[in-house]
Protein backbone atom coordinates (compact mmCIF):
# COMPACT_ATOMS: atom_id res chain seq x y z
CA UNK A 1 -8.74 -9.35 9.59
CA UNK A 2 -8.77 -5.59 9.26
CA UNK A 3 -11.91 -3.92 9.65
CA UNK A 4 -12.67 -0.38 7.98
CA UNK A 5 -13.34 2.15 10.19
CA UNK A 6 -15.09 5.85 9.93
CA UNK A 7 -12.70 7.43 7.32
CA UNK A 8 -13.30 4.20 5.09
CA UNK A 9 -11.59 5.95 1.82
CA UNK A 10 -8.17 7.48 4.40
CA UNK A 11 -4.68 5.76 3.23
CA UNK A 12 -4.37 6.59 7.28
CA UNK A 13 -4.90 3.79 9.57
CA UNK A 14 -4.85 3.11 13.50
CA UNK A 15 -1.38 1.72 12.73
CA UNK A 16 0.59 4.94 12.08
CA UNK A 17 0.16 5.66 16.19
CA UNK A 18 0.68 2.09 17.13
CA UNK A 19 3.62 -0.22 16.72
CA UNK A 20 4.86 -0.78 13.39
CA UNK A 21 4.16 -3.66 11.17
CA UNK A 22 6.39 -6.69 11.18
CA UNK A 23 6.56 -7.40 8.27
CA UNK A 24 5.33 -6.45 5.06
CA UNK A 25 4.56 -8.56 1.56
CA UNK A 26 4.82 -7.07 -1.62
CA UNK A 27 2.79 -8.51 -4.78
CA UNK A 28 3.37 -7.47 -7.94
CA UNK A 29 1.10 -8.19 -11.03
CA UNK A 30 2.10 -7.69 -14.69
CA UNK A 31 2.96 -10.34 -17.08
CA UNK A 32 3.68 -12.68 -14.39
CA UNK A 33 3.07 -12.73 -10.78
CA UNK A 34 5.85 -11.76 -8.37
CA UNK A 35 5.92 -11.87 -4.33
CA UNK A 36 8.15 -10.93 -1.74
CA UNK A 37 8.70 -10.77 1.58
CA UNK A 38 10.17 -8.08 3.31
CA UNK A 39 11.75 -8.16 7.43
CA UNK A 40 13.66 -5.18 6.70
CA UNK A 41 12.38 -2.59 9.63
CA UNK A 42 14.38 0.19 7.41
CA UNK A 43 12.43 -0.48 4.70
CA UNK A 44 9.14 -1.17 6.07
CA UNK A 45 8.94 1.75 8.29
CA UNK A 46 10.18 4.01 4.57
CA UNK A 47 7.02 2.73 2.75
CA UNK A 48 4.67 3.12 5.49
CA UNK A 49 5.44 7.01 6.03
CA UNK A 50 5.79 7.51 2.58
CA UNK A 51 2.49 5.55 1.75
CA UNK A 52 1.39 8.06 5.02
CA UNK A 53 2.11 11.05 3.37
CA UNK A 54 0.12 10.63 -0.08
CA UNK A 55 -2.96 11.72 -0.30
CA UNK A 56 -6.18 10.87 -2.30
CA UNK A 57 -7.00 12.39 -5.14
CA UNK A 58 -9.87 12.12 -7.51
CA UNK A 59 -11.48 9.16 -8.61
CA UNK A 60 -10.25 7.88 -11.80
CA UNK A 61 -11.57 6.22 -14.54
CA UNK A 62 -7.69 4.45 -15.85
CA UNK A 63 -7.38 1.02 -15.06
CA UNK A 64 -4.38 -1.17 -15.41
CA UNK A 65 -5.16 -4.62 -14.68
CA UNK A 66 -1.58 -5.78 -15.78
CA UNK A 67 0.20 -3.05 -14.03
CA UNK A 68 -1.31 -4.43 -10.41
CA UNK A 69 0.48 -3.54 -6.79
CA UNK A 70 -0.77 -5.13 -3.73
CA UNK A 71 1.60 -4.30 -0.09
CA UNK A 72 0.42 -6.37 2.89
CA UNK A 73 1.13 -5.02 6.34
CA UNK A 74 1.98 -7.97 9.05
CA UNK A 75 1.65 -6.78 12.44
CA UNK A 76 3.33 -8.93 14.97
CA UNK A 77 0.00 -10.38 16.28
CA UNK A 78 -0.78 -11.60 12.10
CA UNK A 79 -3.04 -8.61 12.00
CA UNK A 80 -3.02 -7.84 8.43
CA UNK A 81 -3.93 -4.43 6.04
CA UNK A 82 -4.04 -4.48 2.25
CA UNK A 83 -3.03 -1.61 0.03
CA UNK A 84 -4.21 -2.45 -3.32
CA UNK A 85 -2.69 -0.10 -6.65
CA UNK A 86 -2.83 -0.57 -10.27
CA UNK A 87 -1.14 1.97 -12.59
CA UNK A 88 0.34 4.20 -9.10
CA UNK A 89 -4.16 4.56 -8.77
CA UNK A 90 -4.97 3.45 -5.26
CA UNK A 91 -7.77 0.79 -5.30
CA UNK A 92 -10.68 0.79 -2.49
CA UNK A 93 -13.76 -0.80 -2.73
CA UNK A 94 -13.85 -0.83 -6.89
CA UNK A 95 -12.74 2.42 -7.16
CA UNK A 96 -9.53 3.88 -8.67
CA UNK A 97 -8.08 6.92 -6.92
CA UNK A 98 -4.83 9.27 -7.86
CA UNK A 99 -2.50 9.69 -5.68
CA UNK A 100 -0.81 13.15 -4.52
CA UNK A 101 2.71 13.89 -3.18
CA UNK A 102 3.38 10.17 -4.19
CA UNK A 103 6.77 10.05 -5.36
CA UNK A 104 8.71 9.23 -2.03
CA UNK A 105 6.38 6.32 -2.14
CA UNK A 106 6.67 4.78 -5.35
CA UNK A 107 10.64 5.54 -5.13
CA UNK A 108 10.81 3.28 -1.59
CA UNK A 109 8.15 0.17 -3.14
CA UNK A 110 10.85 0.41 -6.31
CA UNK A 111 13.28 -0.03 -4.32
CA UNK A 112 12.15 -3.65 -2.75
CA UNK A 113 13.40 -5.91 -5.20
């Protein structure tokens, strides 16, 4: 599995300068649970460098349990990394974090249907 490096709060990971992921699984909790699997390379590679160019803001106190986001990066090896939302707040470690210059990013995860 993925292990967290120096920069254990960074949206960046050794990825970005190696190959891109595979594929990429996109969870969605609300009222019910929803999962899909994207192959698309377009797509992919269109969340990843817009997930690449948000940035961490504050911590935050909102929480939205029902309004839950998880993408999974597959690299071609099974290598997997976990991106955890709820409410557009980045999850790590327990913590709830805004997220800056997001908008690219939420507009290409929309767009996986």
């Amino acid at each position: 599995g993925y292990q967290r490096g120096e920069s254990e709060c960074a949206l960046w990971t050794d990825w970005q300068q190696g190959t891109p992921p595979a594929g990429l699984i996109v969870v969605r909790d609300g009222e019910a649970r929803t999962c899909r699997v994207v192959n698309d390379e377009a797509a992919i590679q269109q969340v990843m460098e817009t997930l690449y160019q948000a940035q961490l803001g504050e911590a935050t106190d909102l929480r939205a349990e029902d309004a839950g986001l998880t993408l999974i990066f597959v690299a071609a090896d099974g290598e997997q990394i976990a991106y955890r939302f709820e409410d557009k707040a980045y999850v790590w470690d327990g913590t709830h974090y805004t997220l800056q210059n997001a908008d690219a990013f939420w507009k290409a995860v929309n767009e996986i249907r």
